[in-house]
N, C-alpha and C. Protein backbone atom coordinates (compact mmCIF):
# COMPACT_ATOMS: atom_id res chain seq x y z
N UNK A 1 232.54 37.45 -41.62
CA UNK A 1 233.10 38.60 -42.34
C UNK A 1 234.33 39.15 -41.63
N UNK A 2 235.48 39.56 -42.51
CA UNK A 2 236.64 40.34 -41.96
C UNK A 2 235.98 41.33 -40.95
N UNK A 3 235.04 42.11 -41.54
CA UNK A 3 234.53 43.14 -40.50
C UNK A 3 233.26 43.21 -39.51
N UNK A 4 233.25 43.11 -38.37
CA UNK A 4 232.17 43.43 -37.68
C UNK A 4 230.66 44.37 -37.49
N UNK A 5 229.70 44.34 -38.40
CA UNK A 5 228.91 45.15 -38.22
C UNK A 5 228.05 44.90 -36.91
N UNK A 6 227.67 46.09 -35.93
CA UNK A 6 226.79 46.03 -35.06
C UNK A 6 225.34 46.09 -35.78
N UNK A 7 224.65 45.72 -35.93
CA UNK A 7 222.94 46.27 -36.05
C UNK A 7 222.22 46.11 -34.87
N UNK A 8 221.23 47.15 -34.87
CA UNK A 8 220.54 47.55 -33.98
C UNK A 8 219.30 47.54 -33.63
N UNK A 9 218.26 46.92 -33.14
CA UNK A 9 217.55 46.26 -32.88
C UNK A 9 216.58 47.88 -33.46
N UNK A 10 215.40 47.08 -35.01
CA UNK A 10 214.75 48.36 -34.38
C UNK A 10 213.53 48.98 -33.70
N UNK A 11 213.58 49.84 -33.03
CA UNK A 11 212.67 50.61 -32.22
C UNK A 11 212.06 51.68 -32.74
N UNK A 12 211.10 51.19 -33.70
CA UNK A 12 210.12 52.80 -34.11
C UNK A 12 209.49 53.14 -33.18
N UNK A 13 209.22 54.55 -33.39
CA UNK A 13 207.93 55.94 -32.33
C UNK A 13 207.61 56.66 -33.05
N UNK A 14 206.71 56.63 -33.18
CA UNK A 14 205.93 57.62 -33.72
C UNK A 14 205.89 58.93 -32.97
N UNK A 15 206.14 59.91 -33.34
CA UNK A 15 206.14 61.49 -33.05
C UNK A 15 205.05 61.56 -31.83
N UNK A 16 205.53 62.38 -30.77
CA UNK A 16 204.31 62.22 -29.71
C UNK A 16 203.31 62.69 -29.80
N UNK A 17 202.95 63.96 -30.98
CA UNK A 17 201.97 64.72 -31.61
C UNK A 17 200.84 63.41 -32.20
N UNK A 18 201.90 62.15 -32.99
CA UNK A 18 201.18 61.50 -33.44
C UNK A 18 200.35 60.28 -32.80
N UNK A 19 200.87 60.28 -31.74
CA UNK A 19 200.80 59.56 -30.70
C UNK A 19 198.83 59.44 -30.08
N UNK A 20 197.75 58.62 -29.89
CA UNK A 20 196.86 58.87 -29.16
C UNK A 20 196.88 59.71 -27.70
N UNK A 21 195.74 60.46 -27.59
CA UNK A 21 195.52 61.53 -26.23
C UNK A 21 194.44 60.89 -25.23
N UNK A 22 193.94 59.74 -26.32
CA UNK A 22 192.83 59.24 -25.46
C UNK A 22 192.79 57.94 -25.68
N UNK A 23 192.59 57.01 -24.48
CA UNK A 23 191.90 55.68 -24.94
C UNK A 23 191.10 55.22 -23.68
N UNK A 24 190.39 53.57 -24.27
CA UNK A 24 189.41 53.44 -23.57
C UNK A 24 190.34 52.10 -22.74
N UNK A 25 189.58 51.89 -21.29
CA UNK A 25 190.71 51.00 -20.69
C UNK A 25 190.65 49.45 -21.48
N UNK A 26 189.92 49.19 -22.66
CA UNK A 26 189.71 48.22 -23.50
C UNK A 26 191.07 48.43 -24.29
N UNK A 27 190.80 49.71 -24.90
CA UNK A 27 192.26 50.20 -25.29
C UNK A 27 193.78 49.31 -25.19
N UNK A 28 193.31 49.74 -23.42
CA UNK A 28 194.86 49.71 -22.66
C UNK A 28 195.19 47.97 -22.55
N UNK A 29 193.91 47.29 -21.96
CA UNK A 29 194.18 45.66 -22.53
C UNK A 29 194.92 45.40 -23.79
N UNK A 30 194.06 45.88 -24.69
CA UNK A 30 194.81 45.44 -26.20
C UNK A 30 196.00 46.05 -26.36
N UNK A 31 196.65 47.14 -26.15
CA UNK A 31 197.70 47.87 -26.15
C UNK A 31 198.68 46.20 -25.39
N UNK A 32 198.50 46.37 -24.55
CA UNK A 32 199.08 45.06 -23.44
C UNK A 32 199.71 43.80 -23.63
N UNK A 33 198.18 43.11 -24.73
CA UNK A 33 198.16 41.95 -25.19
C UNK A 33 198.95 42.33 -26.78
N UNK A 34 198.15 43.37 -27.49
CA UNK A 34 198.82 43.65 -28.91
C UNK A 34 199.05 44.65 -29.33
N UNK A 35 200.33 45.53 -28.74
CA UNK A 35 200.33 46.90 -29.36
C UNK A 35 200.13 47.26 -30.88
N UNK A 36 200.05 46.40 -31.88
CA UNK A 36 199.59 46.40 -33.14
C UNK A 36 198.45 47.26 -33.06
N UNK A 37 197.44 46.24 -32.34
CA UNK A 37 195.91 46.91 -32.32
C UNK A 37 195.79 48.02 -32.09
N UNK A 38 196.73 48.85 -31.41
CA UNK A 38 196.45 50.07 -31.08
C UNK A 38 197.21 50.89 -31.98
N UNK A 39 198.21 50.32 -32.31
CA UNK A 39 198.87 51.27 -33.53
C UNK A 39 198.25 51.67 -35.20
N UNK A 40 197.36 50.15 -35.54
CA UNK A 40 196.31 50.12 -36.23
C UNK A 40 194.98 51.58 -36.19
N UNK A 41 194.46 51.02 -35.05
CA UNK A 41 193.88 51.89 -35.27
C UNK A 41 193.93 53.23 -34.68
N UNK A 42 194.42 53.54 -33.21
CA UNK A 42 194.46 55.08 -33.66
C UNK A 42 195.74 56.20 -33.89
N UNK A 43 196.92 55.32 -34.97
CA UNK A 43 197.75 55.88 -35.46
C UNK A 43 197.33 56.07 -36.58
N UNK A 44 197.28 54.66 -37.37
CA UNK A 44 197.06 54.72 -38.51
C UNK A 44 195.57 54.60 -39.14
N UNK A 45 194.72 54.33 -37.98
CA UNK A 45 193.23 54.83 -37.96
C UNK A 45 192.04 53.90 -39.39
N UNK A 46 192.39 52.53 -39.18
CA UNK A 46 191.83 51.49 -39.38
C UNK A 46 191.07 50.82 -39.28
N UNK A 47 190.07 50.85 -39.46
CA UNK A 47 188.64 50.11 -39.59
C UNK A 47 188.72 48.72 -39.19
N UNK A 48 188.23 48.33 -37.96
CA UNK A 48 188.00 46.78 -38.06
C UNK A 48 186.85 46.12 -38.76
N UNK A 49 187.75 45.23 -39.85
CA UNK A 49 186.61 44.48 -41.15
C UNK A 49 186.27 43.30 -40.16
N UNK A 50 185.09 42.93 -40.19
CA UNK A 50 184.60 41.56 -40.13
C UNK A 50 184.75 40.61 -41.40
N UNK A 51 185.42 39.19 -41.10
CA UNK A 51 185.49 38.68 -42.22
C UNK A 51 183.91 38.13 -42.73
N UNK A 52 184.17 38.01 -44.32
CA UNK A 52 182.78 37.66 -44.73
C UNK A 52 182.21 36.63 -44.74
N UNK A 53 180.96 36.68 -44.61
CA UNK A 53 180.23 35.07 -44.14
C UNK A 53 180.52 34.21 -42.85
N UNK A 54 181.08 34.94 -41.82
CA UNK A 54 181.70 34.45 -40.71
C UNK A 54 180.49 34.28 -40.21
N UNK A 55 180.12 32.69 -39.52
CA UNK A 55 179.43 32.50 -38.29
C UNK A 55 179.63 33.38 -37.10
N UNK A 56 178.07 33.44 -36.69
CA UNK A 56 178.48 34.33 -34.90
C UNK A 56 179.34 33.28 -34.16
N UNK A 57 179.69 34.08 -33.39
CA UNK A 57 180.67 33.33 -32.53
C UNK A 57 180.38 33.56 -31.22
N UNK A 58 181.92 33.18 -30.08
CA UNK A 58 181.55 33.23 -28.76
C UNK A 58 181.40 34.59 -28.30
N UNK A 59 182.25 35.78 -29.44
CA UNK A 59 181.70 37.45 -28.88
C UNK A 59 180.63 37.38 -29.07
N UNK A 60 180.10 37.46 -30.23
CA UNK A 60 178.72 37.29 -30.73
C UNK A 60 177.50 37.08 -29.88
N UNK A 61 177.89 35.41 -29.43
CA UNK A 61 177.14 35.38 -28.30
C UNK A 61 177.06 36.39 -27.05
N UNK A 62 178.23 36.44 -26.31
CA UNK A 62 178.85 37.55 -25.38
C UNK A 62 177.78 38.91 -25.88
N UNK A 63 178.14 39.31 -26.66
CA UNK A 63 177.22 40.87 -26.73
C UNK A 63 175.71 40.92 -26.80
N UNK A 64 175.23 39.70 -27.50
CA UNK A 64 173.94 39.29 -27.54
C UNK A 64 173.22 39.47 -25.83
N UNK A 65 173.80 38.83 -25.27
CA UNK A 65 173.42 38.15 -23.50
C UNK A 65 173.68 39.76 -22.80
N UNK A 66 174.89 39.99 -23.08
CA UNK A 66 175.33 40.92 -22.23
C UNK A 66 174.69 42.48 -22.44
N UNK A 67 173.75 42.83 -23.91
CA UNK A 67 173.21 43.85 -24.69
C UNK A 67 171.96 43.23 -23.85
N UNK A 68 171.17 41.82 -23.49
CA UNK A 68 169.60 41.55 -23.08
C UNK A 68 170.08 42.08 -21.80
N UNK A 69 170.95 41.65 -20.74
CA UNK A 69 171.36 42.04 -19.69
C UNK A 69 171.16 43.29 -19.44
N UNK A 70 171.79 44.15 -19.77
CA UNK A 70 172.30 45.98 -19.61
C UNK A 70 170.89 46.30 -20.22
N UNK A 71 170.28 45.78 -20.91
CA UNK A 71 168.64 46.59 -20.99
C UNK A 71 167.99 46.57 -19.89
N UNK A 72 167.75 45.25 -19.66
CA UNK A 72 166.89 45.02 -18.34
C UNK A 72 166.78 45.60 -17.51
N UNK A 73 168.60 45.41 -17.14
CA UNK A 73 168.79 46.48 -15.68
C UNK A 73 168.21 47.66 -15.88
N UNK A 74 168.84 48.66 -16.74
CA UNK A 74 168.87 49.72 -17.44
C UNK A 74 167.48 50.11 -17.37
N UNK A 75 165.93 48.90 -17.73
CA UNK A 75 164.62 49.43 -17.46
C UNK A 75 164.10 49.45 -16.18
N UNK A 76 164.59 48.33 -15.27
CA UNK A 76 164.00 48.01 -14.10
C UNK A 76 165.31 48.46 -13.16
N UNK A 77 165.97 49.54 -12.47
CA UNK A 77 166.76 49.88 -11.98
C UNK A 77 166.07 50.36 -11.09
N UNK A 78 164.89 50.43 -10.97
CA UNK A 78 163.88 51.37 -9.74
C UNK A 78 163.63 50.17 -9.04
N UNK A 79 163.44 49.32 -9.93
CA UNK A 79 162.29 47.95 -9.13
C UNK A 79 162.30 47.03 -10.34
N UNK A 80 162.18 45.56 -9.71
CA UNK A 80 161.72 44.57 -10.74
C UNK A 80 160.57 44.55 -10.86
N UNK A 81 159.98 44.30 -11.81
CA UNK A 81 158.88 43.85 -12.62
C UNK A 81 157.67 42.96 -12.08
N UNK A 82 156.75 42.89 -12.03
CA UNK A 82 156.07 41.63 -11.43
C UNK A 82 156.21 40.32 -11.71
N UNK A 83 156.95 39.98 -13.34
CA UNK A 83 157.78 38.76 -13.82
C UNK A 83 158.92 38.66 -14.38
N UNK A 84 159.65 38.79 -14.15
CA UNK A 84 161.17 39.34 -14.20
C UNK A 84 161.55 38.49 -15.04
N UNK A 85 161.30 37.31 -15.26
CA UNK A 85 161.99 36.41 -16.14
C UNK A 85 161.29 36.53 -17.92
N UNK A 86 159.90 36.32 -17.53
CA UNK A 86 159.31 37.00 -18.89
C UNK A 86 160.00 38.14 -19.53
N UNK A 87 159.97 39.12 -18.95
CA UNK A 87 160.37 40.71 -19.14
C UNK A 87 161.64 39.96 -19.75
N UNK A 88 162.87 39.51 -19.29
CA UNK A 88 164.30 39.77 -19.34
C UNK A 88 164.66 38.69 -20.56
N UNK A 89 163.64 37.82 -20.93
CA UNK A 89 162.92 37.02 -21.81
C UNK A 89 162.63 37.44 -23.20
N UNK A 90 161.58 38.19 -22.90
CA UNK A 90 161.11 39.60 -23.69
C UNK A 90 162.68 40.09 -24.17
N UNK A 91 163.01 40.52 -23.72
CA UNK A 91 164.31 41.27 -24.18
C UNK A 91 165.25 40.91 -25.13
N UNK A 92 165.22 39.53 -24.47
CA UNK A 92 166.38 38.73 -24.98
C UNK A 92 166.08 38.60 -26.75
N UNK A 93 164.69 38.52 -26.48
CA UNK A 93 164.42 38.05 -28.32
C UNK A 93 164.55 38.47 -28.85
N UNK A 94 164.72 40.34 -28.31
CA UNK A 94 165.19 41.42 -29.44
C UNK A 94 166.18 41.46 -30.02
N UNK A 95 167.17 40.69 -28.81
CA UNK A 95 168.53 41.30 -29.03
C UNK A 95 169.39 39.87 -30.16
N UNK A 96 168.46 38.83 -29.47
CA UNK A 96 168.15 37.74 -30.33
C UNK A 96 167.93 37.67 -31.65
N UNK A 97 167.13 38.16 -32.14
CA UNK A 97 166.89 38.71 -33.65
C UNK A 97 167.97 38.99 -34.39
N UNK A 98 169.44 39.70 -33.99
CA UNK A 98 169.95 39.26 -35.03
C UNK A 98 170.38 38.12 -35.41
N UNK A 99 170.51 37.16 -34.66
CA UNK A 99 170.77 36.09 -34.75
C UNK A 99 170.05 35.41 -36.41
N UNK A 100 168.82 36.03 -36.86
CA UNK A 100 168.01 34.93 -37.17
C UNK A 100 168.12 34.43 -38.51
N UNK A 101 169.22 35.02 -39.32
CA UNK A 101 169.89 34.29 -40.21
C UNK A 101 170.90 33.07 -39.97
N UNK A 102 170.94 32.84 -38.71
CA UNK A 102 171.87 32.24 -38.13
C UNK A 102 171.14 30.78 -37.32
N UNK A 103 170.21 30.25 -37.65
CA UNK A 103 169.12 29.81 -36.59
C UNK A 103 169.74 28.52 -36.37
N UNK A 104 171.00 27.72 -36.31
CA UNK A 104 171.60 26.79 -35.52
C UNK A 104 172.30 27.76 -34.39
N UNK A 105 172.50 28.86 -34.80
CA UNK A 105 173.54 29.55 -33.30
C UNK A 105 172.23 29.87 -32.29
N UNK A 106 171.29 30.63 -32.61
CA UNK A 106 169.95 30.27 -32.07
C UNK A 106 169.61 29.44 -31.15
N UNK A 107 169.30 28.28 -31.80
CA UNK A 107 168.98 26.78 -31.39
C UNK A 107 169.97 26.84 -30.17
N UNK A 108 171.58 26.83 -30.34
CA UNK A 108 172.05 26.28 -28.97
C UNK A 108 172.26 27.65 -28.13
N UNK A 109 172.49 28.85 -28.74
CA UNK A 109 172.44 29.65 -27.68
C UNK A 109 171.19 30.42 -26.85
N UNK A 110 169.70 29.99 -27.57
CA UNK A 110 168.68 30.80 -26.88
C UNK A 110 168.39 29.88 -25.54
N UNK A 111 168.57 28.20 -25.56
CA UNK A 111 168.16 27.69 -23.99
C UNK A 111 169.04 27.57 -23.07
N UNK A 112 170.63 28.22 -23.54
CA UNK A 112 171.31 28.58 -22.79
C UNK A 112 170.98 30.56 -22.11
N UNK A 113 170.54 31.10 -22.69
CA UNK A 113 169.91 32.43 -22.19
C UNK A 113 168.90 32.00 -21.64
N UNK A 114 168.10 31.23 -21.61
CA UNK A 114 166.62 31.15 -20.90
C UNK A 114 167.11 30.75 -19.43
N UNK A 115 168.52 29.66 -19.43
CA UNK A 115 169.13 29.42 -18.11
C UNK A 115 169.61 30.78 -17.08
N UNK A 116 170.38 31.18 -18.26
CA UNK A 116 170.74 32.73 -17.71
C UNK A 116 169.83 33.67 -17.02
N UNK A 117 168.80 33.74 -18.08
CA UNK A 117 167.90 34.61 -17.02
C UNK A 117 166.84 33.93 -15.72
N UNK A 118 167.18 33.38 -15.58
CA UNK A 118 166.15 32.43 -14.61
C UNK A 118 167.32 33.20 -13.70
N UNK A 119 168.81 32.44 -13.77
CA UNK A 119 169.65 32.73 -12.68
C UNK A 119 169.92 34.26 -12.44
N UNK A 120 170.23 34.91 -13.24
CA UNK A 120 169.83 36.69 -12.87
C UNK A 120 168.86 37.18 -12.35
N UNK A 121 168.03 36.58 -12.61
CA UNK A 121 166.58 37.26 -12.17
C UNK A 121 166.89 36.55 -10.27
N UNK A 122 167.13 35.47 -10.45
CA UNK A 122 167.18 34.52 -8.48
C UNK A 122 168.46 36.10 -8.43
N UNK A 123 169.66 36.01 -8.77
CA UNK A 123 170.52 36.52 -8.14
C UNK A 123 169.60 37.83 -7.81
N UNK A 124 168.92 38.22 -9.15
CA UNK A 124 168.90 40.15 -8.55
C UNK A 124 167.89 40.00 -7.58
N UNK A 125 166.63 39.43 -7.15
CA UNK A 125 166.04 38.87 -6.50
C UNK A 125 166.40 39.05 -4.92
N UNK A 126 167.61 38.54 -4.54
CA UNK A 126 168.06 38.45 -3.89
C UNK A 126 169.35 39.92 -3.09
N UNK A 127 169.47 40.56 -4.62
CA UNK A 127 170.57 41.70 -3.91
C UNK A 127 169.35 42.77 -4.24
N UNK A 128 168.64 42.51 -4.57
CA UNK A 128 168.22 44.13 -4.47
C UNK A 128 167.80 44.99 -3.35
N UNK A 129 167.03 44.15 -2.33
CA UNK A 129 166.78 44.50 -1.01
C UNK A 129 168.11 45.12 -0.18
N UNK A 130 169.14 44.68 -0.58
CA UNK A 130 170.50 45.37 -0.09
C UNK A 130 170.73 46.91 -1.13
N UNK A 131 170.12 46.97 -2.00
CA UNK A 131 170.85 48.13 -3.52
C UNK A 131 169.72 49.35 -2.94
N UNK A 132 170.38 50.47 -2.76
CA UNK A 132 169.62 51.80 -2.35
C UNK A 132 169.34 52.34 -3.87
N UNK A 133 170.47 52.36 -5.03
CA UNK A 133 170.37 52.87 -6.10
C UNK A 133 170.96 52.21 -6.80
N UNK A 134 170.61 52.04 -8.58
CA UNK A 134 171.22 51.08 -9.47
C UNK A 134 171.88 51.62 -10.62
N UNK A 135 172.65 51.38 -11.04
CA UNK A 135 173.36 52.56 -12.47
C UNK A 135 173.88 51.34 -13.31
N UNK A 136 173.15 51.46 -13.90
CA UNK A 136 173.58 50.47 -15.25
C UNK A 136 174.01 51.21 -16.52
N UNK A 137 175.51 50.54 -17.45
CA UNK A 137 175.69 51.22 -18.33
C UNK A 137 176.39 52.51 -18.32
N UNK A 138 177.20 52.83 -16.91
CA UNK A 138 177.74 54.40 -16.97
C UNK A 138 179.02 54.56 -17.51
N UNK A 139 179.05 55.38 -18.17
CA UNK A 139 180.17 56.24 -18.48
C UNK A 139 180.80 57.52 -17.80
N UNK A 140 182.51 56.70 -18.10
CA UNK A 140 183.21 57.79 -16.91
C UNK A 140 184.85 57.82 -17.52
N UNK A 141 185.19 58.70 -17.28
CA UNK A 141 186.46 59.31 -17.60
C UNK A 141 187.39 60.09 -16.95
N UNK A 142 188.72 59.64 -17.00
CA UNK A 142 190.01 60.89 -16.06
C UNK A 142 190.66 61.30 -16.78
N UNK A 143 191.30 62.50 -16.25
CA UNK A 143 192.44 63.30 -16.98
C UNK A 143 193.39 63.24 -16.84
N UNK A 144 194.68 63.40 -17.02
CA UNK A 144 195.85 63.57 -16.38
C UNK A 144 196.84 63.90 -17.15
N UNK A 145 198.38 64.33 -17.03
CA UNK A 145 199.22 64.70 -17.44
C UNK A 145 200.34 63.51 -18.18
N UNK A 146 200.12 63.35 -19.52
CA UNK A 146 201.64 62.73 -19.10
C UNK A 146 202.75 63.50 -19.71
N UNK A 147 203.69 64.10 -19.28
CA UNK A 147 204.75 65.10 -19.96
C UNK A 147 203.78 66.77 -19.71
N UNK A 148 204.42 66.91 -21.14
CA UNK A 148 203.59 68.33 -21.10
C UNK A 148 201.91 68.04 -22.07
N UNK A 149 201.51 66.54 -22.43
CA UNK A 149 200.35 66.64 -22.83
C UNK A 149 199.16 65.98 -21.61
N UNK A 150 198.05 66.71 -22.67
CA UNK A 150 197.01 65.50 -21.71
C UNK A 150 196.46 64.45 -22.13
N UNK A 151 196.43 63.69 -21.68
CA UNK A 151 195.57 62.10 -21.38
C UNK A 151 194.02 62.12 -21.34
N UNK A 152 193.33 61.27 -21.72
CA UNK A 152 192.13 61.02 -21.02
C UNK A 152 191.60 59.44 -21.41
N UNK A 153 191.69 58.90 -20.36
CA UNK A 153 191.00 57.60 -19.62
C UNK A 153 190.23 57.24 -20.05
N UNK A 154 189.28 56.54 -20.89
CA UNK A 154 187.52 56.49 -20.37
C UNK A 154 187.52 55.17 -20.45
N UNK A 155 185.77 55.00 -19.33
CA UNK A 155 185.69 53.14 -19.26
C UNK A 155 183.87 53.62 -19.21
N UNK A 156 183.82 52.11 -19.35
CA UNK A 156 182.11 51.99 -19.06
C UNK A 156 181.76 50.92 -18.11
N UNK A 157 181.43 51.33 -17.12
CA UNK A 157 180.91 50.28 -16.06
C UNK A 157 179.05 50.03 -16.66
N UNK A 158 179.73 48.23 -16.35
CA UNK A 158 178.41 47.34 -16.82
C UNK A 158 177.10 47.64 -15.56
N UNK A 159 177.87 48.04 -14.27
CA UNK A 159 176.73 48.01 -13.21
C UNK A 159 177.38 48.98 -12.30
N UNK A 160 176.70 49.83 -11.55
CA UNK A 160 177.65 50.13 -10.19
C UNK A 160 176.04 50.63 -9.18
N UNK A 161 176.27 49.81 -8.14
CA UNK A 161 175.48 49.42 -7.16
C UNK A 161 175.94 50.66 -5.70
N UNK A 162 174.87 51.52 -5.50
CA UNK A 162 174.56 52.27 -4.17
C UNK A 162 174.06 51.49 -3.50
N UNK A 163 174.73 50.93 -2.27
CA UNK A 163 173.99 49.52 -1.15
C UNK A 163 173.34 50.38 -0.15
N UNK A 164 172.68 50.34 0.65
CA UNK A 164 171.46 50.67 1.77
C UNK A 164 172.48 51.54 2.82
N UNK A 165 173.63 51.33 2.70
CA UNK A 165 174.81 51.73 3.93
C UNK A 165 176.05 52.56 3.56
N UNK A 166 175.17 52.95 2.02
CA UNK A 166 176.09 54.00 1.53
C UNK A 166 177.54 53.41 0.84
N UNK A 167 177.72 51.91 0.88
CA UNK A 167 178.79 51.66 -0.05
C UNK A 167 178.58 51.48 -1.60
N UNK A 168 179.60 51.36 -1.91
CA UNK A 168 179.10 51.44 -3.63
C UNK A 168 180.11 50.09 -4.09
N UNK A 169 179.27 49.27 -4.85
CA UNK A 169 179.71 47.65 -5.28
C UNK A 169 179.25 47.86 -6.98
């Protein structure tokens, strides 16, 4: 063209009013990986759909294991059990159950949990004699400034361990 137009790359913002005050540090990953996700939902405040008829998958699995896990602890945080693997066993089938429209995801993921808890149960077995106190499942949160608004942080720790010597793991 005879004439030169500049254009300018563009850069939307949303109003800082409109802006989130809070997120979770899950949040701040996805912010990271896909600021979409976060503009989705708590700008424009969007429902995540599951698509329909979708097989469980590897989250699926993931929350299944990791929901039998965080019970266990969560019951036996004083002391294990007299059969720890039964018990964590026990658990699993609950969390298992939804599965049971699903009974090929079942099939390969329940004797992969039966491995799992054999090996949790040896590991905790082994650290608990070091653990003074056990906190499974906590929730925790910070504040802070950014500008003239406030912030707030929150996360959920899967475990946090009081050791015999007063450190915390």
């Amino acid at each position: 063209p005879a004439q030169r137009i500049r254009i300018v790359r563009p850069a939307p913002t949303r109003p800082v009013a409109a802006r989130p005050a809070r997120m979770s540090v899950t949040d701040i990953e996805n912010w990271l990986r896909d600021p979409y996700t976060i503009y989705a939902k708590h700008i424009l405040r969007l429902p995540v759909l599951d698509a329909v008829d979708t097989p469980p998958g590897a989250a699926d699995r993931g929350t299944v294991i990791h929901e039998a896990i965080a019970d266990f602890t969560l019951r036996f945080a004083a002391g294990l059990p007299a059969d720890p693997v039964a018990e964590l066993l026990a658990i699993g089938e609950k969390y298992f159950a939804a599965l049971q429209d699903f009974p090929e995801a079942r099939a390969f993921w329940w004797p992969r949990f039966r491995r799992i808890a054999t090996w949790v149960v040896d590991w905790e077995s082994r650290r608990r004699p070091q653990i003074a106190e056990l906190f499974a499942e906590r929730k925790g949160f910070t504040e802070f400034s950014i500008g003239s608004r406030a912030f707030r942080l929150s996360a959920q720790a899967d475990r946090i361990e009081r050791l015999a010597d007063g450190r915390l793991a």
